[in-house]
Protein backbone atom coordinates (compact mmCIF):
# COMPACT_ATOMS: atom_id res chain seq x y z
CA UNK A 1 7.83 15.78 6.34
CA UNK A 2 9.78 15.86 9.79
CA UNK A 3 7.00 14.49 12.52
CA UNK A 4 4.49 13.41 10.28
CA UNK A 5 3.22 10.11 12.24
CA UNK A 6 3.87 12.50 16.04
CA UNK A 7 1.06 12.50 17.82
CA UNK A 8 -1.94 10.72 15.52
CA UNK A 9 -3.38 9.81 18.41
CA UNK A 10 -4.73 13.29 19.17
CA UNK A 11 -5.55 14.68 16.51
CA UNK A 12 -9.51 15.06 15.81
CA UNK A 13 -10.95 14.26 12.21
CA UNK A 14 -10.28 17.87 10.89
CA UNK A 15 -6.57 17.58 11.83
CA UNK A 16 -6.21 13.93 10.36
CA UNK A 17 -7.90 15.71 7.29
CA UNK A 18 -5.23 18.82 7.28
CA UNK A 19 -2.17 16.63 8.06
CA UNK A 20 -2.91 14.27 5.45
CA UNK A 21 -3.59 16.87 2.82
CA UNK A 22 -0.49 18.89 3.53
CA UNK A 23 1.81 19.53 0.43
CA UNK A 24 4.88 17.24 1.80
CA UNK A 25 2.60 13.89 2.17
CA UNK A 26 3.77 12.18 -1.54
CA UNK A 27 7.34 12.58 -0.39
CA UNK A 28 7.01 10.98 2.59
CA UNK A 29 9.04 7.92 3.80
CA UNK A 30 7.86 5.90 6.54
CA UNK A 31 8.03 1.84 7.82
CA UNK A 32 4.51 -0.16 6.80
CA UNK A 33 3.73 0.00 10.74
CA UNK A 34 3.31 3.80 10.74
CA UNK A 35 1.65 3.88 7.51
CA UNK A 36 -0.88 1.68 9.18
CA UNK A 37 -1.51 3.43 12.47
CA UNK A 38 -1.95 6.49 10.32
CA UNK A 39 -4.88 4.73 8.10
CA UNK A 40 -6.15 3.09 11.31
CA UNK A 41 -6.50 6.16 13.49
CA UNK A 42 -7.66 8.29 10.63
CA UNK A 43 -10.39 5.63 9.97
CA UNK A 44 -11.54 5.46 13.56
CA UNK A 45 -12.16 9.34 13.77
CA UNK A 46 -13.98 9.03 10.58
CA UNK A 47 -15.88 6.44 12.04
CA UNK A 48 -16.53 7.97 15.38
CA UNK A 49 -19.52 9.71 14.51
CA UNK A 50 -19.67 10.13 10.39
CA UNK A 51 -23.67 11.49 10.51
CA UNK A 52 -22.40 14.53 11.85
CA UNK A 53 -19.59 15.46 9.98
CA UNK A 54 -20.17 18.47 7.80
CA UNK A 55 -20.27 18.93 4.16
CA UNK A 56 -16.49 20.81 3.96
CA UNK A 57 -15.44 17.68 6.04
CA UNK A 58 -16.59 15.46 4.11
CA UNK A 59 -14.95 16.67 1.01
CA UNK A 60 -11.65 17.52 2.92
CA UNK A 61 -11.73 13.48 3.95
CA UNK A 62 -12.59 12.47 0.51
CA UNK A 63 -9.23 14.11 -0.57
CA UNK A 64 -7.35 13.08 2.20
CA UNK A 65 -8.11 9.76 2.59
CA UNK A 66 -7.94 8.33 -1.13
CA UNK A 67 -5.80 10.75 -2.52
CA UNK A 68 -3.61 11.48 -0.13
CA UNK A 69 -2.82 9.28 2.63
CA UNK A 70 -3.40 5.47 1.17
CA UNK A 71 -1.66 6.96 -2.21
CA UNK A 72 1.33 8.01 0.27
CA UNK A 73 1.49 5.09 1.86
CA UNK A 74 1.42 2.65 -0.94
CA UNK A 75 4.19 4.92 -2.54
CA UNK A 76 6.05 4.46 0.51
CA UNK A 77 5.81 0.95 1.32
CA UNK A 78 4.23 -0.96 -1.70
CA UNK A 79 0.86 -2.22 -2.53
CA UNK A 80 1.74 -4.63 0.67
CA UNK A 81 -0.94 -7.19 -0.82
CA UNK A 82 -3.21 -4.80 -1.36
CA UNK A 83 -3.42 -3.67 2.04
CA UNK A 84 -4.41 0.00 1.37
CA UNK A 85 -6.89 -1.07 -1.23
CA UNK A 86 -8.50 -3.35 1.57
CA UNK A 87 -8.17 -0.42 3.91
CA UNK A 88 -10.20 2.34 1.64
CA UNK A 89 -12.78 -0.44 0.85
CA UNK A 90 -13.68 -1.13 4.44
CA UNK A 91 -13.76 2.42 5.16
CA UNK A 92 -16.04 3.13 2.93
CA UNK A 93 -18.09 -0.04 3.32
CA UNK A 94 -18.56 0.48 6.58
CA UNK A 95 -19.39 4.21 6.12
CA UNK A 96 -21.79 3.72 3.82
CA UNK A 97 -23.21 1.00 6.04
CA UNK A 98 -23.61 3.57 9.22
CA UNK A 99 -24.93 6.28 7.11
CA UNK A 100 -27.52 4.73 5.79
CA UNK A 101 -28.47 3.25 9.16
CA UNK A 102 -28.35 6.80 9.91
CA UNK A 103 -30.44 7.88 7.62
CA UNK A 104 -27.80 9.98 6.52
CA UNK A 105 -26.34 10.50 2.71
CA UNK A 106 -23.80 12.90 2.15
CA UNK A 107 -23.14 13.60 -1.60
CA UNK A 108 -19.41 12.77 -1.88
CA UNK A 109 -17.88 10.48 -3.60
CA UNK A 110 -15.95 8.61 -0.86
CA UNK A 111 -19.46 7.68 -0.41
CA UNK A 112 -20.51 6.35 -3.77
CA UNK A 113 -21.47 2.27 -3.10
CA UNK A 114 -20.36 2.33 -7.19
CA UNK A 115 -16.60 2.34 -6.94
CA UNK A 116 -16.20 -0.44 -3.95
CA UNK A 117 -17.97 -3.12 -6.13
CA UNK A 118 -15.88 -2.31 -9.82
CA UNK A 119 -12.43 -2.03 -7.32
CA UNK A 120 -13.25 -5.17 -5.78
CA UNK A 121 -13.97 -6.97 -8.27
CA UNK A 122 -11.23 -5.66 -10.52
CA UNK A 123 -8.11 -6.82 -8.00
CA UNK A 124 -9.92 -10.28 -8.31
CA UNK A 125 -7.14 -12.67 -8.40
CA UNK A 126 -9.10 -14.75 -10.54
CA UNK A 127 -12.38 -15.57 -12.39
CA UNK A 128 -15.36 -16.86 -10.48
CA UNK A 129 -15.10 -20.03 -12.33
CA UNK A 130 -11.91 -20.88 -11.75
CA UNK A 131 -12.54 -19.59 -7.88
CA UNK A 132 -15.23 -22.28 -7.63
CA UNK A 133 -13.48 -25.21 -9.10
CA UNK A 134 -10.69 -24.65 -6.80
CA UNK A 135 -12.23 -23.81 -3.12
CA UNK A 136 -13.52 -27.13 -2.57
CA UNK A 137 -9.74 -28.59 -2.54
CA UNK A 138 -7.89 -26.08 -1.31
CA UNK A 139 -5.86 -28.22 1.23
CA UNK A 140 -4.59 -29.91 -1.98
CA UNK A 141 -3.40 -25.92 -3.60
CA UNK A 142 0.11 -24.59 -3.44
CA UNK A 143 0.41 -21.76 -0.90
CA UNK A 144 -0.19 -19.10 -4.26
CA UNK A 145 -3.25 -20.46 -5.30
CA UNK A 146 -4.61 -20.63 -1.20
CA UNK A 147 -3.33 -17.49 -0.51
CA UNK A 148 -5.53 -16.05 -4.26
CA UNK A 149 -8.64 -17.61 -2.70
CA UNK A 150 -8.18 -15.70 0.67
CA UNK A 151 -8.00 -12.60 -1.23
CA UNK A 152 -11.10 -13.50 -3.00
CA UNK A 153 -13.08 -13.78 0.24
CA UNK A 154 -11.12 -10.67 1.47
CA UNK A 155 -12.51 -8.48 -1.57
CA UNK A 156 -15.81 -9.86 -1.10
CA UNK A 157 -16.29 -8.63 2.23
CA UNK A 158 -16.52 -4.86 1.71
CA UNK A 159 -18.14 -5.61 -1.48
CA UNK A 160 -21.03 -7.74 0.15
CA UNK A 161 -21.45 -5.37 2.76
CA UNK A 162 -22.55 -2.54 -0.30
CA UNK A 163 -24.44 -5.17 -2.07
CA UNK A 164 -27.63 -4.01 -0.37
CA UNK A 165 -26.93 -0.40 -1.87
CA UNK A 166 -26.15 -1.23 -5.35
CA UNK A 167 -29.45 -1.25 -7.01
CA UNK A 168 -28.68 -2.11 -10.57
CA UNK A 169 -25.31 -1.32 -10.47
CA UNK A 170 -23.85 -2.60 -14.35
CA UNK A 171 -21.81 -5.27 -12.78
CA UNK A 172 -24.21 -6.83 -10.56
CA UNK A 173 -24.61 -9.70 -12.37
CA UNK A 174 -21.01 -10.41 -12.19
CA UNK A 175 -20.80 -9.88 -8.29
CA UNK A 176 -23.48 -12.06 -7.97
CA UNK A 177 -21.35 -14.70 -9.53
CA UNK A 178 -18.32 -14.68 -7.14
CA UNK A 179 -21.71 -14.06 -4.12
CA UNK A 180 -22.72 -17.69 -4.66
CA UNK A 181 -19.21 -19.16 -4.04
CA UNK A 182 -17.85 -17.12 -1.11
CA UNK A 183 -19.37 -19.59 1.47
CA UNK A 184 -17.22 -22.00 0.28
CA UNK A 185 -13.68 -20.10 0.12
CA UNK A 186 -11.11 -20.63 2.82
């Protein structure tokens, strides 16, 4: 799709929506550094003002966003250590976050608290066991096993920041496990 990454920088939220959701997006090539201006200016007109956006935009972002342009972009380029994961878990994180602060609670699933906590905690690295037994010496780890406790603490953080909305979300119990040992991760 000739032009795809022209001119992100103007479009609004409905034409982030209608560019990623055009037909050509899968087929897309592009270098990692477009990919992520794309996800980062999308996200920022998202975030601009999210308790206003309508129903229909809603659900056009909900397609976009997942489906379209973090799929596209990990086709393109690679999981890049799960940086588009990372990307659609902050989103929605902090979505959620300024909604409810909002008072507002559009029924889509982008917005569903649910599905950050079960991805986070399935691209765990490790178990909370071995997570703990390892932070405290983790100037002594090889570079792999450092690098698997970073991405611990890096999963945690969108996944703490829904913890509030869970309620008794079926995996609590095990989010509460890697909760009492992400002080102590480098």
């Amino acid at each position: 799709m000739s032009g795809l990454f022209d001119g992100l920088d103007r479009l609004d939220v409905d034409g982030h929506a209608r560019r990623w959701s055009a037909p050509d997006v899968m087929r897309t090539d592009g270098a990692v550094s477009e990919w992520i201006g794309a996800a980062q200016l999308f996200a920022a007109r998202v975030q601009q003002d999210p308790a206003k956006l309508t129903g229909e935009q809603w659900r056009a972002i909900a397609e976009a966003w997942p489906l379209l342009l973090l799929a596209a972009a990990e086709r393109a380029t690679g999981a890049q250590h799960d940086e588009w994961l990372l990307r659609d878990l902050w989103l929605r994180a902090s979505l959620l976050k300024e909604l409810k602060e909002a008072g507002a609670a559009p029924d889509v699933p982008l917005l569903d608290p649910g599905p950050v906590l079960d991805r986070a905690l399935d691209a765990m690295p490790m178990a909370p066991d071995t997570a703990a037994a390892l932070a405290p010496r983790w100037r002594e780890l090889d570079r792999e096993q450092v690098l698997s406790l970073r991405m611990v603490r890096r999963l945690l953080g969108p996944a703490r920041a829904v913890a509030p909305l869970l309620g008794d979300h079926p995996r609590r119990g095990e989010f509460e496990a890697w909760d009492r040992i992400a002080d102590g991760l480098p």
